[in-house]
C-alpha atoms as a PDB file:
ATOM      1  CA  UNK A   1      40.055 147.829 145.272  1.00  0.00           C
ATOM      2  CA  UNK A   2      40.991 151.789 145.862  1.00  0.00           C
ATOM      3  CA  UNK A   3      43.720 152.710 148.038  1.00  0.00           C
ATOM      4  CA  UNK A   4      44.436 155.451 150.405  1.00  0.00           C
ATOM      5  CA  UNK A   5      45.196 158.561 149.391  1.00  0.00           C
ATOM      6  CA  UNK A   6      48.258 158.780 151.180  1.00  0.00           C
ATOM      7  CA  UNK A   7      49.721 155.274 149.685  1.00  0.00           C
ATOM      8  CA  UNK A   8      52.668 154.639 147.068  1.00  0.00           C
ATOM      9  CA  UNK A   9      52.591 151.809 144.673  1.00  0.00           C
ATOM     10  CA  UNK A  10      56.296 151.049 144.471  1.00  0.00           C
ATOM     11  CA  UNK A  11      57.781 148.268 142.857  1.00  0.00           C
ATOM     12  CA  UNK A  12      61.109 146.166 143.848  1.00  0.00           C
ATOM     13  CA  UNK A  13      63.275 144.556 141.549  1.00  0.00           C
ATOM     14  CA  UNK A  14      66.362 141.873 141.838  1.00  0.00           C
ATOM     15  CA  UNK A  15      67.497 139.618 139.074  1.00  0.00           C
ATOM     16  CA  UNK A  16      69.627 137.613 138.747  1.00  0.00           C
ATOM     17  CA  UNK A  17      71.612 135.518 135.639  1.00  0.00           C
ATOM     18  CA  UNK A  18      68.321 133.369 134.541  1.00  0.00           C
ATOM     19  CA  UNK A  19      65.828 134.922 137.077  1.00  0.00           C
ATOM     20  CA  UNK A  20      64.246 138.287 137.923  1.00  0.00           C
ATOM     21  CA  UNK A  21      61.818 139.054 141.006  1.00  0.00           C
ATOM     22  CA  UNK A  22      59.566 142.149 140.756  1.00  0.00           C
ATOM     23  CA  UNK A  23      57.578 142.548 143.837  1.00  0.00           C
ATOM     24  CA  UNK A  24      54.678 145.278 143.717  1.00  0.00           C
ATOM     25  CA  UNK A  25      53.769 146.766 147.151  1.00  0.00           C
ATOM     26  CA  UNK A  26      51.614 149.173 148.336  1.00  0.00           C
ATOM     27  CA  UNK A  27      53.510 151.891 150.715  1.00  0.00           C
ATOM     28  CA  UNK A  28      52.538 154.735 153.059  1.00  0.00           C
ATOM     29  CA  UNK A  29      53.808 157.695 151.891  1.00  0.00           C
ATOM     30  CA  UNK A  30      56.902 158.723 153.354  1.00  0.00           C
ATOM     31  CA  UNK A  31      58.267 154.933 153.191  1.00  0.00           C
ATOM     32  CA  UNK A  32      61.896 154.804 152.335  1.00  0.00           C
ATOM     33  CA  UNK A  33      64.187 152.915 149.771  1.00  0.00           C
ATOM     34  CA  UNK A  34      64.995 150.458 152.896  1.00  0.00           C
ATOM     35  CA  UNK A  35      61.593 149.895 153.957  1.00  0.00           C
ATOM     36  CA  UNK A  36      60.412 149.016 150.450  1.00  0.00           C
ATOM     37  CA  UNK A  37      63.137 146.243 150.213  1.00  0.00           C
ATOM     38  CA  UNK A  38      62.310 144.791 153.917  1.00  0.00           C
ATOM     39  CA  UNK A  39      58.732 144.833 152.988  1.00  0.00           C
ATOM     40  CA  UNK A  40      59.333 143.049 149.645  1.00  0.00           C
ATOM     41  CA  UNK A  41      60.536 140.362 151.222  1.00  0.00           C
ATOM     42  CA  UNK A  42      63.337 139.546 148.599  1.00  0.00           C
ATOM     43  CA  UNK A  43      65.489 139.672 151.883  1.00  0.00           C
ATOM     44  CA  UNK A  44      64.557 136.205 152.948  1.00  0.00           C
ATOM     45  CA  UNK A  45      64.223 134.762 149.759  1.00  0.00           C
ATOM     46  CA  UNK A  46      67.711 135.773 148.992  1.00  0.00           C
ATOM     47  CA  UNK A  47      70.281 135.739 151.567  1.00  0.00           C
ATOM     48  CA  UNK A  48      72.871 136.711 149.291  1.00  0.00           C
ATOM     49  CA  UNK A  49      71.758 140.390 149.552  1.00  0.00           C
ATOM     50  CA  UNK A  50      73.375 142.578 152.272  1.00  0.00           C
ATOM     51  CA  UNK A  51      72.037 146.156 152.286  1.00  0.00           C
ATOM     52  CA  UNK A  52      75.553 147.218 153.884  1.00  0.00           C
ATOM     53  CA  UNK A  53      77.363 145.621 150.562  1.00  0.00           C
ATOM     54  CA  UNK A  54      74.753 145.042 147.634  1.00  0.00           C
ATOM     55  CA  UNK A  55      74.178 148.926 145.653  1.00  0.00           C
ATOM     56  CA  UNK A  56      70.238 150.384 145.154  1.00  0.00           C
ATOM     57  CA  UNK A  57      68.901 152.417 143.198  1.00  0.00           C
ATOM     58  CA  UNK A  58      65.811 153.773 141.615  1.00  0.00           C
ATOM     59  CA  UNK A  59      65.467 153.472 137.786  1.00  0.00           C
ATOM     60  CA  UNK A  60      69.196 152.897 137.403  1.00  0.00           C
ATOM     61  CA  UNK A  61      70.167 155.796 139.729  1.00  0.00           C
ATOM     62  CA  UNK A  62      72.215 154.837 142.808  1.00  0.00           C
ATOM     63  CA  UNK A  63      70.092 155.691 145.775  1.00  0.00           C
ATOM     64  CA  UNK A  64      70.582 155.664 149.200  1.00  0.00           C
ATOM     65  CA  UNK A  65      68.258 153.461 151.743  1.00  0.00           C
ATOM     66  CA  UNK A  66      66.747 156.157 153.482  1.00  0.00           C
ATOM     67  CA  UNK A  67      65.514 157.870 150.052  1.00  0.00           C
ATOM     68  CA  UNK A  68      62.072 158.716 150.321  1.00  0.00           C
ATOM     69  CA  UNK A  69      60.148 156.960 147.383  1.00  0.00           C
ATOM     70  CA  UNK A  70      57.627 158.279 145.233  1.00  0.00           C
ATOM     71  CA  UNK A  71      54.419 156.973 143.247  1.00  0.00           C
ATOM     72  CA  UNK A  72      56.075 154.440 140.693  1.00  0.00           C
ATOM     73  CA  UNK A  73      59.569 154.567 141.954  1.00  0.00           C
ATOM     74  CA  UNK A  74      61.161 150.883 140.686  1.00  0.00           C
ATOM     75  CA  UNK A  75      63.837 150.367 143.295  1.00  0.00           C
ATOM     76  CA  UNK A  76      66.699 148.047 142.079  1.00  0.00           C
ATOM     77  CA  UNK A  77      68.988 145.667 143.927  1.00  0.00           C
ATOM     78  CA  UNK A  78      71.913 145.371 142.276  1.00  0.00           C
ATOM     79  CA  UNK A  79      74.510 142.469 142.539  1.00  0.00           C
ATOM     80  CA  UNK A  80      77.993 143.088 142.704  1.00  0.00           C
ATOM     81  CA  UNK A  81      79.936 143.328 139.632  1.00  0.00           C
ATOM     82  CA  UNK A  82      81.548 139.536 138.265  1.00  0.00           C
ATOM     83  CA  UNK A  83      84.514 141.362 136.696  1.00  0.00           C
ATOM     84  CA  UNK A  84      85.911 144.580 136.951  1.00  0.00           C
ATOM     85  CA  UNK A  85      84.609 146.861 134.394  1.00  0.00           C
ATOM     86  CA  UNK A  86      88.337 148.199 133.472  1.00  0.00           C
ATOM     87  CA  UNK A  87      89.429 144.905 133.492  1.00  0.00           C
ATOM     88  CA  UNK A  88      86.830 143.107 131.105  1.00  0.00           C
ATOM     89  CA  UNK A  89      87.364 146.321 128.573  1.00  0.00           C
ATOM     90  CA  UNK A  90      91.348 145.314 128.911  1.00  0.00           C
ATOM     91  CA  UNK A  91      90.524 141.701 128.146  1.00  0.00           C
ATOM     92  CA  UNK A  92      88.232 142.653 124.855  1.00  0.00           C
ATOM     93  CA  UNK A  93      90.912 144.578 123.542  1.00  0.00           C
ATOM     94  CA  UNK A  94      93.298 142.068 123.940  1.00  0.00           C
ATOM     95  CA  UNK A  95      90.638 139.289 122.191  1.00  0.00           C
ATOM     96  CA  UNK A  96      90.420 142.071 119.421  1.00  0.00           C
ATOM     97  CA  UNK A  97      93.598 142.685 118.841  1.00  0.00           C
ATOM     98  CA  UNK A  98      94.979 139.391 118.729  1.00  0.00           C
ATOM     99  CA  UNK A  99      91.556 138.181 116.274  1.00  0.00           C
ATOM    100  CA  UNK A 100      93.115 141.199 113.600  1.00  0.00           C
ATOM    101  CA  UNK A 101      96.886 140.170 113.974  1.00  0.00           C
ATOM    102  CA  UNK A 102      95.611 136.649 113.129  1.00  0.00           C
ATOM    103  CA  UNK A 103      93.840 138.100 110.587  1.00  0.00           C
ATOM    104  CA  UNK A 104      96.164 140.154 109.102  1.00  0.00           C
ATOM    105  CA  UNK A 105      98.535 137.059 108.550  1.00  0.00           C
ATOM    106  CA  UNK A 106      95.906 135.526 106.759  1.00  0.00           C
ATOM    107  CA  UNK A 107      95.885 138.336 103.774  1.00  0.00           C
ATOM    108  CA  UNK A 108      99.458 138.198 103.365  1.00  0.00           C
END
C-alpha cells in the first residue's frame, strides 16, 4: 500500500509501569504534536492523560503540542514524576550512607 506524498508516518508512545502503547499513524504533513496524540487515540484509552498537565516530547525532547512533526518523529507522553528527582537522590544517599556506617562497625 503506497502513501501520499505529502503524508508522515509518525509514531505515538505512552507506557506505563508493566505496559507500553505504540500507535503508528499515518499524518498529513503539517499535522502537529497535538493532533498526532488525538488521532492515536491513547486519549480514550487512558483518561489519566491531560495534555494541560502530562509533558510531550519527541525522542526524549520536551515538545510543545503545536510542534509540527516530521517523517519518523516518535512523540512521547510522559507521566508525571512518582518522586521528586532531588528528593529520591537525598533518600539514596541517606540508604548509602547509613549501609557504610553499618559497615564500617562491622571491620572494627
Amino acid at each position: 500500500m503506497s502513501r501520499p506524498l505529502d503524508a508522515l508516518n509518525v509514531e505515538v508512545v505512552y507506557a506505563l509501569t508493566n505496559e507500553q502503547r505504540i500507535v503508528r499513524l499515518h499524518l498529513t504533513s503539517g499535522a502537529r504534536v497535538g493532533d498526532a496524540i488525538r488521532a492515536s487515540g491513547l486519549l480514550s484509552e487512558f483518561p489519566e492523560i491531560d495534555l494541560a498537565v502530562n509533558v510531550v516530547g519527541i525522542w526524549g525532547k520536551a515538545a510543545a503540542l503545536d510542534q509540527v512533526l516530521r517523517e519518523r518523529d516518535r512523540v512521547e507522553i510522559y507521566r508525571p514524576l512518582a518522586v521528586d528527582p532531588k528528593q529520591a537522590r537525598a533518600i539514596r544517599a541517606q540508604h548509602t550512607a547509613g549501609r557504610t556506617a553499618r559497615n564500617k562497625g562491622r571491620r572494627s
